[in-house]
N, C-alpha and C. Protein backbone atom coordinates (compact mmCIF):
# COMPACT_ATOMS: atom_id res chain seq x y z
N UNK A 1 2.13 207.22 143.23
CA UNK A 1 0.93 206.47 142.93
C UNK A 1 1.08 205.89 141.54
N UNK A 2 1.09 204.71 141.41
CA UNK A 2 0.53 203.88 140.12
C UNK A 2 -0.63 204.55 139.22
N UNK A 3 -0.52 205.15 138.05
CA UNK A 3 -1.29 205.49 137.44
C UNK A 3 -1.19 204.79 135.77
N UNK A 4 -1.50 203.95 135.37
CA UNK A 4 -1.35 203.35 133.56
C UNK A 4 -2.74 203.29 133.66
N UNK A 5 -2.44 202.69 131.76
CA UNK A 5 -3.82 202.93 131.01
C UNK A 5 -3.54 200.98 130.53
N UNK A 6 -4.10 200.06 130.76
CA UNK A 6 -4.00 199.11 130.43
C UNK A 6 -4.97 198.53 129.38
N UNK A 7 -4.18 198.39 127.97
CA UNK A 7 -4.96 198.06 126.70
C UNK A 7 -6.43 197.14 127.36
N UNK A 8 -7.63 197.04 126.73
CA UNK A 8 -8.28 196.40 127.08
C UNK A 8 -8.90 195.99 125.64
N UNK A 9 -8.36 196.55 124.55
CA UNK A 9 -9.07 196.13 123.33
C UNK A 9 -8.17 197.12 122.15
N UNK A 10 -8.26 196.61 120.89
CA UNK A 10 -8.07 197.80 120.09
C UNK A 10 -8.19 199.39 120.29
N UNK A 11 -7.25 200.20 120.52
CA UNK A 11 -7.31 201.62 120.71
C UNK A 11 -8.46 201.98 121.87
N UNK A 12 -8.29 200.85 122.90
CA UNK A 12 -8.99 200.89 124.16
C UNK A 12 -8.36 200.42 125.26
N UNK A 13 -8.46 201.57 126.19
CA UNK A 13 -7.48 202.05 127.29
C UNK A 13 -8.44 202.33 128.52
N UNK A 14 -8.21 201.53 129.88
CA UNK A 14 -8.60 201.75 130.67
C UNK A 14 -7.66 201.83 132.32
N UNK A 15 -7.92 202.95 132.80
CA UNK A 15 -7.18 203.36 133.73
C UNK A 15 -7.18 202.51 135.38
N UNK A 16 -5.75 202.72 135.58
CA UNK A 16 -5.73 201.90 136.71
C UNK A 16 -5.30 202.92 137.86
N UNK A 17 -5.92 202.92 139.25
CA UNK A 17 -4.74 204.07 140.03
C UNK A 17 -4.46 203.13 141.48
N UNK A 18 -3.98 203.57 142.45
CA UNK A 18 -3.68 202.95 144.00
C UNK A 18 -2.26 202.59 144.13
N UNK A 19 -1.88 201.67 144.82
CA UNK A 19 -0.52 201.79 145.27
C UNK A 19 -0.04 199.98 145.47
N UNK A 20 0.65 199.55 144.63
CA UNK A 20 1.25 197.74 145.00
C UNK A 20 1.80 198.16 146.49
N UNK A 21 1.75 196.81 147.02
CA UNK A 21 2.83 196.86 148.64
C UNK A 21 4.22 197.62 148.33
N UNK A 22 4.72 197.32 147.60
CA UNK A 22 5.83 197.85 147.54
C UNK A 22 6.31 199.25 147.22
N UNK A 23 5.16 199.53 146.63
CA UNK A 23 5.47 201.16 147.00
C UNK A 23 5.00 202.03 147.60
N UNK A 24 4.80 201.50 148.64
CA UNK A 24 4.65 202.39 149.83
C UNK A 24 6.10 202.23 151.36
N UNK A 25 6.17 203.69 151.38
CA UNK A 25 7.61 203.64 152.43
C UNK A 25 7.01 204.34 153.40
N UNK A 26 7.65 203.44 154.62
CA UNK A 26 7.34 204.11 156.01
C UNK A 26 7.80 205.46 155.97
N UNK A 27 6.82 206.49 156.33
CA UNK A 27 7.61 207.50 156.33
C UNK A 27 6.65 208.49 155.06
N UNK A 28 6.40 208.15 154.41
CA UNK A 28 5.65 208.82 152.98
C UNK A 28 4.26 209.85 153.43
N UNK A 29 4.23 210.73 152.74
CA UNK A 29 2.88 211.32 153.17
C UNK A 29 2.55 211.35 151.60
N UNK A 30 1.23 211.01 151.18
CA UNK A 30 0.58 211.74 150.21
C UNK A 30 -0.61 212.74 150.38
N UNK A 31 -0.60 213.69 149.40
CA UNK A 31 -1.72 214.62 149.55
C UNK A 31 -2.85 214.28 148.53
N UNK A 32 -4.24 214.17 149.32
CA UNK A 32 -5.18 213.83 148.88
C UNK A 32 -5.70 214.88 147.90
N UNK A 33 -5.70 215.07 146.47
CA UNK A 33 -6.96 215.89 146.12
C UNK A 33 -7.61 215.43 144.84
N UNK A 34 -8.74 216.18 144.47
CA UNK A 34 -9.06 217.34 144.92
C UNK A 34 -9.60 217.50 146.38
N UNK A 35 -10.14 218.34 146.91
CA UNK A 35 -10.80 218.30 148.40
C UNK A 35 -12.48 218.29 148.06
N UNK A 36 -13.07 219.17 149.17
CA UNK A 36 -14.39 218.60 148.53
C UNK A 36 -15.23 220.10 149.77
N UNK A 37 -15.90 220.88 148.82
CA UNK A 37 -16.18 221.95 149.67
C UNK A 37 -17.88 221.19 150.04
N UNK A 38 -18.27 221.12 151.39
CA UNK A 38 -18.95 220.20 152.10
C UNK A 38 -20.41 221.54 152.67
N UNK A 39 -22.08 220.72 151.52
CA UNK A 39 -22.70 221.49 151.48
C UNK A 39 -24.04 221.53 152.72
N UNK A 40 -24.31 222.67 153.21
CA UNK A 40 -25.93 222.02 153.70
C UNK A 40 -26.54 220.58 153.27
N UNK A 41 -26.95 220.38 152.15
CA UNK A 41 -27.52 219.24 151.79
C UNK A 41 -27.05 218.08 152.17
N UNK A 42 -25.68 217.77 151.81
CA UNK A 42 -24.76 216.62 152.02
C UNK A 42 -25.02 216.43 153.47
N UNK A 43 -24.76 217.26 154.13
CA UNK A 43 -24.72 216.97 155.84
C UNK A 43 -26.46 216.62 156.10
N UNK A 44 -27.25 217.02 155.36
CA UNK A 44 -29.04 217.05 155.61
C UNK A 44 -28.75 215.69 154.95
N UNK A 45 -28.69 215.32 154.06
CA UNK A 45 -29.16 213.95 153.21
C UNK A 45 -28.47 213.11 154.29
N UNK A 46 -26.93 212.39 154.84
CA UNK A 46 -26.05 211.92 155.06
C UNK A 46 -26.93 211.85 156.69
N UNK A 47 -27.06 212.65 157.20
CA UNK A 47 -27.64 212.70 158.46
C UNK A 47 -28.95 211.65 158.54
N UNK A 48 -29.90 212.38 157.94
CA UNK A 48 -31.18 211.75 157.60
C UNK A 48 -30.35 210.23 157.25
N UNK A 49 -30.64 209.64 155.70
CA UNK A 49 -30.43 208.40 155.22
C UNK A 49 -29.36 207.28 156.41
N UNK A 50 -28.98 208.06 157.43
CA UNK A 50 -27.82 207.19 158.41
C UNK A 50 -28.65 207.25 159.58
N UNK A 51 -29.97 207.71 159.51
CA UNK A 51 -31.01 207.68 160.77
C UNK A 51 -30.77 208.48 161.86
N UNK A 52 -29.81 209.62 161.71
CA UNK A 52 -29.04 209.97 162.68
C UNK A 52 -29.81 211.22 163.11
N UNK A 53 -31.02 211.34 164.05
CA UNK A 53 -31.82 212.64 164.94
C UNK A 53 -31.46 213.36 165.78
N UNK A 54 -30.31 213.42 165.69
CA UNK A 54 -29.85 214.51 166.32
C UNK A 54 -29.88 215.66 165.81
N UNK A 55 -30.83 216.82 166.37
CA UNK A 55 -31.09 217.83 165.51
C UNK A 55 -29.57 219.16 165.18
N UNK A 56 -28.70 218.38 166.22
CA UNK A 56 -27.82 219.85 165.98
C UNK A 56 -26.92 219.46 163.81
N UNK A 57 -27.24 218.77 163.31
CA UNK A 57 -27.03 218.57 162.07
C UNK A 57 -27.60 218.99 161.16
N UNK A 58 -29.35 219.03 161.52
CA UNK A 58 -30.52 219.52 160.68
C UNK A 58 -31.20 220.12 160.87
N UNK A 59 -31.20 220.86 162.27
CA UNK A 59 -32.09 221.87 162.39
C UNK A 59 -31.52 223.18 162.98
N UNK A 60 -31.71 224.16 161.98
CA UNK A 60 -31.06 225.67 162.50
C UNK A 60 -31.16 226.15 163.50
N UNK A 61 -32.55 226.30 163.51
CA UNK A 61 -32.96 226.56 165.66
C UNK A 61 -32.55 226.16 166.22
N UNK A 62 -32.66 224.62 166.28
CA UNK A 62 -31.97 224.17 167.32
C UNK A 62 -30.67 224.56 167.81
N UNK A 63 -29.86 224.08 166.72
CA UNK A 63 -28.57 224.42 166.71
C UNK A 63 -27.62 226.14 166.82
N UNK A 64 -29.02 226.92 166.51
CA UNK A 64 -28.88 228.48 167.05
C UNK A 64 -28.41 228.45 168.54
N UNK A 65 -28.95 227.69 169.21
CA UNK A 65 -28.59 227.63 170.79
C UNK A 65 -27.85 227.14 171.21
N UNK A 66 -26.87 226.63 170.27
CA UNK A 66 -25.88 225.41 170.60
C UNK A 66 -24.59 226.69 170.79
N UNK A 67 -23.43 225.65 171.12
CA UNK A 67 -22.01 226.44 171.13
C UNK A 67 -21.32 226.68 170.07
N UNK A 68 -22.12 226.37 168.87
CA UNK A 68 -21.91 226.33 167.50
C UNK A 68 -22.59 227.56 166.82
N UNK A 69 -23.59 227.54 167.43
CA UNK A 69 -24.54 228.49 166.46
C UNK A 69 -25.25 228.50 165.52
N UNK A 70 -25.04 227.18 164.63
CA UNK A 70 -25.08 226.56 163.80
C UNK A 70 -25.26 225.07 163.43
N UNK A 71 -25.58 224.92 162.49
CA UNK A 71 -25.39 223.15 162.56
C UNK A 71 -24.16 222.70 162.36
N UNK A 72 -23.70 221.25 163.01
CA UNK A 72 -22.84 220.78 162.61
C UNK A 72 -22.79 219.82 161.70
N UNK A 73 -21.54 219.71 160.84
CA UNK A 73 -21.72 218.69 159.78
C UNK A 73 -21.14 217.31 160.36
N UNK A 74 -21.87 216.52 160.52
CA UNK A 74 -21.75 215.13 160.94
C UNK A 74 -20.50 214.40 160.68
N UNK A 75 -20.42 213.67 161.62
CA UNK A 75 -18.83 213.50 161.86
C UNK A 75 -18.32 212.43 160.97
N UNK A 76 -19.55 211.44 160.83
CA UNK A 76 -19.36 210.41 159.78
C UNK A 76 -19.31 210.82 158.61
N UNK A 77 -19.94 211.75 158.43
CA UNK A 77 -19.98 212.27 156.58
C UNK A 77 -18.86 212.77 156.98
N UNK A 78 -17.89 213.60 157.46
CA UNK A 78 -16.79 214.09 157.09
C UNK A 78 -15.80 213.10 157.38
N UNK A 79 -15.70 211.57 158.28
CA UNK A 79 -14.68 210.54 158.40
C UNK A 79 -15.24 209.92 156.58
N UNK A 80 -16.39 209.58 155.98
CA UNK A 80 -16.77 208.53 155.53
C UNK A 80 -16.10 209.52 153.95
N UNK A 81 -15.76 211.43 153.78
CA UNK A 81 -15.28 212.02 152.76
C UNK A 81 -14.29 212.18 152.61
N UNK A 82 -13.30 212.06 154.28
CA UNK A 82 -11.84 211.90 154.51
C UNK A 82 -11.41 210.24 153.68
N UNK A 83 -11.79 209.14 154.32
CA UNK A 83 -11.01 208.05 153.89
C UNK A 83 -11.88 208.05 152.29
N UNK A 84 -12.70 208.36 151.39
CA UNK A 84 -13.01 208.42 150.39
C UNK A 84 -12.02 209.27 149.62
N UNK A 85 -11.50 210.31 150.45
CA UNK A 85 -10.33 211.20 149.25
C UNK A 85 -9.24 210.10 149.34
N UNK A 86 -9.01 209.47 150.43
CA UNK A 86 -7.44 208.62 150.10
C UNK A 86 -7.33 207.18 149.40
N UNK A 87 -8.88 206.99 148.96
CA UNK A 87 -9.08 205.69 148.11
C UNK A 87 -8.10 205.80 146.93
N UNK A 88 -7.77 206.44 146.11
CA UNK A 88 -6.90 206.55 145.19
C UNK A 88 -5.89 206.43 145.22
N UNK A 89 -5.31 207.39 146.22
CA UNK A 89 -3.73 206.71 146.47
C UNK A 89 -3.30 205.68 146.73
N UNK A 90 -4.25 204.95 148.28
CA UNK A 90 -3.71 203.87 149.53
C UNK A 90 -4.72 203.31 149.51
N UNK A 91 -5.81 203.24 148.95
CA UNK A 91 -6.66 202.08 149.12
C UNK A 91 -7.37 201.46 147.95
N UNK A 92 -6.90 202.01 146.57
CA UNK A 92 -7.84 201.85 145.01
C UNK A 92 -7.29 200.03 144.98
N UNK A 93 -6.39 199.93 145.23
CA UNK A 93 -5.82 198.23 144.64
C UNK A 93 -6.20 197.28 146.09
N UNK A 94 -6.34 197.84 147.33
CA UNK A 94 -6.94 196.69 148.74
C UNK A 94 -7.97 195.64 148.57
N UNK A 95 -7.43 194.73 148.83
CA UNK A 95 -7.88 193.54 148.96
C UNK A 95 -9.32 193.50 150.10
N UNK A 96 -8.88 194.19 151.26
CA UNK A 96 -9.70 194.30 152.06
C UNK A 96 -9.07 195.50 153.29
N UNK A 97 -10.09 195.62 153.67
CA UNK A 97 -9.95 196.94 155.24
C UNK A 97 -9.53 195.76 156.59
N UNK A 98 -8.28 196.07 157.15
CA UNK A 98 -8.70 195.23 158.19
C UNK A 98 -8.87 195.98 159.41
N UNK A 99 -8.57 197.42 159.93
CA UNK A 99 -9.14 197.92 161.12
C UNK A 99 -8.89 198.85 160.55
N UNK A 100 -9.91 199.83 161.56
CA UNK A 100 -10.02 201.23 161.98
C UNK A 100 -9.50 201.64 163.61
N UNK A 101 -8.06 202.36 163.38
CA UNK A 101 -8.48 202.73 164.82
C UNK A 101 -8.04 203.91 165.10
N UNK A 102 -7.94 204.41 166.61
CA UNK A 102 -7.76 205.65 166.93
C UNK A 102 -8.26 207.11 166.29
N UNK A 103 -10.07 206.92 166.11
CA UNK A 103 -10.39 208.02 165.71
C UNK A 103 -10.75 208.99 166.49
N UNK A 104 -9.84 210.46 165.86
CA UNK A 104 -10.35 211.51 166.81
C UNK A 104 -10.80 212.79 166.08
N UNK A 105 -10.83 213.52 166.64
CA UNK A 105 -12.15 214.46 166.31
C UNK A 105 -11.67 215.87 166.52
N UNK A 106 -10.99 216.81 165.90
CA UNK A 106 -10.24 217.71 166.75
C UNK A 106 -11.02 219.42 166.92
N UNK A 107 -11.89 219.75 165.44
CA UNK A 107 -12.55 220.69 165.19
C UNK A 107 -13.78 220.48 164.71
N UNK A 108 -14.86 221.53 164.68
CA UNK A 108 -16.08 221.46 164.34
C UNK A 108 -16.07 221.59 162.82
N UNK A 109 -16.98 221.26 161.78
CA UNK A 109 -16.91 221.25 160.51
C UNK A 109 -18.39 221.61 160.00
N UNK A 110 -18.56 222.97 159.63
CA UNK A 110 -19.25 223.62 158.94
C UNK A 110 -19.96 223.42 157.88
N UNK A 111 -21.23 223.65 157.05
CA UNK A 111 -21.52 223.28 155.55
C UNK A 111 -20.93 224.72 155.06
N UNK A 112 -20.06 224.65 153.68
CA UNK A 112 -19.36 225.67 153.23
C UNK A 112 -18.01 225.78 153.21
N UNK A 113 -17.72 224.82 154.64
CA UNK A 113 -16.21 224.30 154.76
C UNK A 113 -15.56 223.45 153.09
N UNK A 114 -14.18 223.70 153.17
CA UNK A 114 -13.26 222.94 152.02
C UNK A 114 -12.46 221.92 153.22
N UNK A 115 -12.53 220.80 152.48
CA UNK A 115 -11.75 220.06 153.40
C UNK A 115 -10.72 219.00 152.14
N UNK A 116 -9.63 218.50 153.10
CA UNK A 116 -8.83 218.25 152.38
C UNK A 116 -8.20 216.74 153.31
N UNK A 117 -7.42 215.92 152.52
CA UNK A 117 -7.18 214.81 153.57
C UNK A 117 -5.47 214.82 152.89
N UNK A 118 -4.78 214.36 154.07
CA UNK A 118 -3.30 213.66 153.90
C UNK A 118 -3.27 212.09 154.32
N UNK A 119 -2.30 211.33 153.84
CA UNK A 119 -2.01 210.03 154.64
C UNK A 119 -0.06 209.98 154.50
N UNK A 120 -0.40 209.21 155.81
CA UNK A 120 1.25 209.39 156.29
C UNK A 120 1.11 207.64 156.09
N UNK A 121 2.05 206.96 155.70
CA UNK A 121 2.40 205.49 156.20
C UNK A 121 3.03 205.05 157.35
N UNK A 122 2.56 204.76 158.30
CA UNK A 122 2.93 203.81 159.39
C UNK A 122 3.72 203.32 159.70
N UNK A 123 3.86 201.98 159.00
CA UNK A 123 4.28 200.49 158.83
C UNK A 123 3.41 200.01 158.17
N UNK A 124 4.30 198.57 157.25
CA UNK A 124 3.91 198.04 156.71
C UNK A 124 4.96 196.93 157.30
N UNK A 125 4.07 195.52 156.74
CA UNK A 125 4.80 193.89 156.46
C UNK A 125 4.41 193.13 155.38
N UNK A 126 5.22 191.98 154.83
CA UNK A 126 4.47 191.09 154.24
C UNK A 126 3.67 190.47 155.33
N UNK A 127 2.31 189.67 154.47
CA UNK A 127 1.26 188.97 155.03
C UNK A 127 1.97 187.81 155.23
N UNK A 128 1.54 187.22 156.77
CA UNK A 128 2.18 185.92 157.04
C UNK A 128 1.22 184.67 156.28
N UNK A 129 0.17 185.22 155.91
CA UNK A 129 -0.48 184.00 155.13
C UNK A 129 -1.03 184.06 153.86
N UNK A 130 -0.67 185.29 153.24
CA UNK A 130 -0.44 185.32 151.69
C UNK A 130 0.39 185.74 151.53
N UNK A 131 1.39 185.13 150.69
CA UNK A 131 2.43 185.09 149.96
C UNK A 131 2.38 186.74 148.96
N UNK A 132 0.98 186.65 148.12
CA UNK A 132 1.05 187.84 147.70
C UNK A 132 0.99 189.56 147.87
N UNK A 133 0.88 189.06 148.73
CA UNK A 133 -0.23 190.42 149.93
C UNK A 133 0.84 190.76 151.25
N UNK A 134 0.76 192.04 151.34
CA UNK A 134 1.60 192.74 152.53
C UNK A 134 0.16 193.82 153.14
N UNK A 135 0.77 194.04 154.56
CA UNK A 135 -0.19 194.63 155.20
C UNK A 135 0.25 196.33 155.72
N UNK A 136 -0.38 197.09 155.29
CA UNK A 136 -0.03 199.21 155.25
C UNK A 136 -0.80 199.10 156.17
N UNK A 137 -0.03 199.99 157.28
CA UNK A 137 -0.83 201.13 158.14
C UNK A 137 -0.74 202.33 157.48
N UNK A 138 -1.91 203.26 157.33
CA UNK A 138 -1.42 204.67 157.02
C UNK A 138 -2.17 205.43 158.31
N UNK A 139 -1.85 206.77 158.30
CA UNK A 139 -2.35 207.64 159.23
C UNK A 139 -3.42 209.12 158.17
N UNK A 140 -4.23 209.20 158.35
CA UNK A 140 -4.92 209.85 157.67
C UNK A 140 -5.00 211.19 158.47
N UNK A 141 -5.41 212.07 157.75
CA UNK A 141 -5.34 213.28 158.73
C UNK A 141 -6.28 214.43 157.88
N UNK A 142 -7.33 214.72 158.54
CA UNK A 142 -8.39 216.03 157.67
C UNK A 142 -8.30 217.13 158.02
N UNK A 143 -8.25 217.71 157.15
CA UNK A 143 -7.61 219.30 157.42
C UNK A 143 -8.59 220.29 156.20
N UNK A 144 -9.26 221.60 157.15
CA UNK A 144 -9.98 222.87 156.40
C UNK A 144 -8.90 223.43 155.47
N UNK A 145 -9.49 224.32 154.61
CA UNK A 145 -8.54 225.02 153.53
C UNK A 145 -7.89 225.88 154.64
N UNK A 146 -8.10 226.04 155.68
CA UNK A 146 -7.28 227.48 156.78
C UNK A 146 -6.08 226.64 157.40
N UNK A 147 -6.16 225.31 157.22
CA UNK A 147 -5.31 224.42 157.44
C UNK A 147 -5.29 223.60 159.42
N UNK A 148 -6.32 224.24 159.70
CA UNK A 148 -7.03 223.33 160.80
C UNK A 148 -7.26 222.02 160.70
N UNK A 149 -6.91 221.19 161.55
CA UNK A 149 -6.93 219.69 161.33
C UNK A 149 -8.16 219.52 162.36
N UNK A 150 -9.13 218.82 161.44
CA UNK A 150 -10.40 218.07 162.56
C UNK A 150 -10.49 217.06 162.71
N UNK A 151 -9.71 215.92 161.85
CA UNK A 151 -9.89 214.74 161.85
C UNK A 151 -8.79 213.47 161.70
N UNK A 152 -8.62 212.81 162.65
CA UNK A 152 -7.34 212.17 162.08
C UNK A 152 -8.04 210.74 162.75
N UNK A 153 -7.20 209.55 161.66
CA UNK A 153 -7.55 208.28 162.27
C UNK A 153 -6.34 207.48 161.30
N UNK A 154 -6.38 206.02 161.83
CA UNK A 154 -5.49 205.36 161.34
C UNK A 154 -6.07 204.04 160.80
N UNK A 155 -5.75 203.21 159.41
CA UNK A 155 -6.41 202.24 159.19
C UNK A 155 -5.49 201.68 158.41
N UNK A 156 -5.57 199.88 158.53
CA UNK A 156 -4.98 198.66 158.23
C UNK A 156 -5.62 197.82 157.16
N UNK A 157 -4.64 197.79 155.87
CA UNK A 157 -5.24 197.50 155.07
C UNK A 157 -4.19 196.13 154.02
N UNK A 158 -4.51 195.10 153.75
CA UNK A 158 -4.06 194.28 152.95
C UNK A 158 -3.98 194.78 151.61
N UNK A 159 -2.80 194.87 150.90
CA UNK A 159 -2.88 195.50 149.62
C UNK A 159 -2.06 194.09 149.08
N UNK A 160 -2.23 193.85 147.81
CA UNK A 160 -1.58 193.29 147.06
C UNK A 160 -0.12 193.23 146.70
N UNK A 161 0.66 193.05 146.13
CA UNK A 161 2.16 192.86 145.68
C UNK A 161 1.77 193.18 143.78
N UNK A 162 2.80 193.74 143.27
CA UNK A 162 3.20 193.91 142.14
C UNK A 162 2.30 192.54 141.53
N UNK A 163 1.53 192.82 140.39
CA UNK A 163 1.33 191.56 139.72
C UNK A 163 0.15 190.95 140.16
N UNK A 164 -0.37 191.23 141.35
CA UNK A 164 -1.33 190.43 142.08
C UNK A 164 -2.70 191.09 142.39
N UNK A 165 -2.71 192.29 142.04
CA UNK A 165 -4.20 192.87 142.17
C UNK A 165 -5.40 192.37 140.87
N UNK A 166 -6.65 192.92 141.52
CA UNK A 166 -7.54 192.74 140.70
C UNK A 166 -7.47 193.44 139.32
N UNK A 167 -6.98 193.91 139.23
CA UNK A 167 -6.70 194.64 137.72
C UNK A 167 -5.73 194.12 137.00
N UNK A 168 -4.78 193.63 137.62
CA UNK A 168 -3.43 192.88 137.06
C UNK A 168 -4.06 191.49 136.45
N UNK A 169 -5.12 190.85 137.14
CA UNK A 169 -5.64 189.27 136.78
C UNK A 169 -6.53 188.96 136.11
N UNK A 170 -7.42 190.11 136.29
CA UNK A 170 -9.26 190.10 135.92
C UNK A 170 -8.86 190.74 134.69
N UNK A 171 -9.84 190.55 133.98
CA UNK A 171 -10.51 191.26 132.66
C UNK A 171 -11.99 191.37 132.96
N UNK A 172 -12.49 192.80 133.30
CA UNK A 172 -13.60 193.23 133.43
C UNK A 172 -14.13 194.01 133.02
């Protein structure tokens, strides 16, 4: 991962992180951290504010009767905390998201759970219609501290070339 401090003024330094096209190799895994131990609340707020009534998320009773026993922590808050841990590595310098696909779902995810994310690279190409810009697949993959995987998906993303990101051009 690209990590500098790019002068922005007298004895003023501001940090850059993510990954140019070019350094990323088919084949690469990075490990996402820190992880993120995932609370009652988060799954109550995230549920609620996404309109989402399904009580097995927010309500204990309910979810006492379930095959869980418990509530579950919503699947979007744990996809939307997975691709949020790998913004740093594979997605801090993207131009843009261009798909999501093949999401699956493999284990249930608890409030109290530690979760943790990997990304594997795919493939990649240069962009046939920017010159500056090449296009990463990575494979993401969420995994508990017991090392259970619940979540894996894959997403396509335009990243820049050496020289060509927003941090390389802008002064902001």
């Amino acid at each position: 991962m690209t990590k500098f401090s790019k002068e922005v003024g007298p004895r003023r330094y501001r940090e850059s992180y993510g990954r140019y096209y070019e350094e990323f190799e088919v084949g690469d895994i990075y490990e996402h951290r820190p992880g993120r131990t995932l609370s009652e609340a988060d799954n109550t707020w995230f549920t609620l504010l996404t309109m989402n009534k399904h009580p097995l998320h927010f309500d204990a009773a309910y979810a006492a009767h379930s095959e869980f026993k418990k509530p579950l922590v919503n699947s979007a808050f744990t996809l939307s905390v997975v691709a949020g841990m790998s913004v740093s590595d594979v997605s801090q310098k993207t131009i843009a998201n261009l798909g999501w696909n093949d999401i699956r779902l493999m284990a249930p995810v608890f409030a109290g759970d530690t979760i943790y994310a990997e990304s594997e690279v795919l493939a990649k190409r240069e962009s046939r219609s920017r010159p500056t810009a090449g296009l990463v697949t990575v494979k993401t993959t969420g995994k508990k501290a017991d090392g259970t995987v619940f979540m894996t998906f894959e997403r396509t993303m335009l990243i820049p070339k050496r020289g060509h990101a927003v941090d390389d051009v802008a002064d902001y």
